[in-house]
Protein backbone atom coordinates (compact mmCIF):
# COMPACT_ATOMS: atom_id res chain seq x y z
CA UNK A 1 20.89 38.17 -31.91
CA UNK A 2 19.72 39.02 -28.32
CA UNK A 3 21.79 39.14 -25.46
CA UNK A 4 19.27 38.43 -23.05
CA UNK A 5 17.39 35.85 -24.54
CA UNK A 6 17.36 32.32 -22.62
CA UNK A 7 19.40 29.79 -24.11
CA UNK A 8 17.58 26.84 -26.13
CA UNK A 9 18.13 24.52 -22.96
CA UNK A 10 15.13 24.51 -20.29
CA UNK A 11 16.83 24.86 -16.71
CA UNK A 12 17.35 21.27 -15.57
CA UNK A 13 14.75 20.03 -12.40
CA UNK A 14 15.96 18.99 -9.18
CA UNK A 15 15.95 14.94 -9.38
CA UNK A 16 13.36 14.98 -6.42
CA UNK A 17 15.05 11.51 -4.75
CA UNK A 18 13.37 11.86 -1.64
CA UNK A 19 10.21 12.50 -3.17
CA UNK A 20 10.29 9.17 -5.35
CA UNK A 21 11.29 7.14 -2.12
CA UNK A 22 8.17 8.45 -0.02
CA UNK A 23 5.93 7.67 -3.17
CA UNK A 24 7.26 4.62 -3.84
CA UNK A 25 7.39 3.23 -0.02
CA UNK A 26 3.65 4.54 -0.08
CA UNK A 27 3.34 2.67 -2.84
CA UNK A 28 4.42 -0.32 -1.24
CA UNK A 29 2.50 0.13 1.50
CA UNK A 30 -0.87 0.53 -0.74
CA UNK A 31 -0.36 -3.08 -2.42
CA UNK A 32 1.62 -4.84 0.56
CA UNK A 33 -0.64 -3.42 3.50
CA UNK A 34 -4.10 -4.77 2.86
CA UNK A 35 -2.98 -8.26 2.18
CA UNK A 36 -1.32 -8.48 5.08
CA UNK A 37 -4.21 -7.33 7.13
CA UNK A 38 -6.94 -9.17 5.30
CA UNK A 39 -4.65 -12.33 6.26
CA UNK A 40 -3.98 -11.78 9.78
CA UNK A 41 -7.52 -10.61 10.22
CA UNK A 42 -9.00 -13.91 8.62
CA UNK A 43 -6.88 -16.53 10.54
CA UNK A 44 -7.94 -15.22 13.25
CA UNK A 45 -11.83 -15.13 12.78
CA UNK A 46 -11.29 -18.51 12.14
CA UNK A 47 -9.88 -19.33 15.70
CA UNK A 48 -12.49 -17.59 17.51
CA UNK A 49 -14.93 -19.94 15.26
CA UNK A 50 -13.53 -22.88 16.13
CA UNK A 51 -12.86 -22.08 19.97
CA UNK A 52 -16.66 -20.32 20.35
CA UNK A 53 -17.98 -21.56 23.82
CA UNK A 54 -21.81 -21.27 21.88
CA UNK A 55 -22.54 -24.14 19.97
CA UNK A 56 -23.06 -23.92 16.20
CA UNK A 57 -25.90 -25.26 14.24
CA UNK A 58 -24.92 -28.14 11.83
CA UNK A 59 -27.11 -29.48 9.28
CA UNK A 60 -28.35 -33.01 9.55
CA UNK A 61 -28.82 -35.06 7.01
């Protein structure tokens, strides 16, 4: 047997906490984020639509 051989065991790795919080906040972020926008962006669009001093074109039938 050696004496300086490494035991069996690999050395254990640092849990990385903080590193899994930013990931999973950025996470969050990447699925929350858009959806959010898109809907604040679209209700919007639609009031400056419906409050546009031009008038639209309507079909008539």
């Amino acid at each position: 047997m050696e004496s300086a051989s490494q035991s069996d065991n690999p050395p254990e790795q640092p849990s990385g906490s903080l590193a899994n919080l930013i990931g999973f906040v950025i996470a969050l972020m990447t699925l929350f984020l858009p959806v959010f926008a898109i809907a604040h962006f679209s209700s919007s669009r639609t009031d400056l639509i419906e409050n546009s001093p031009y008038p639209l074109l309507r079909s008539i039938e």
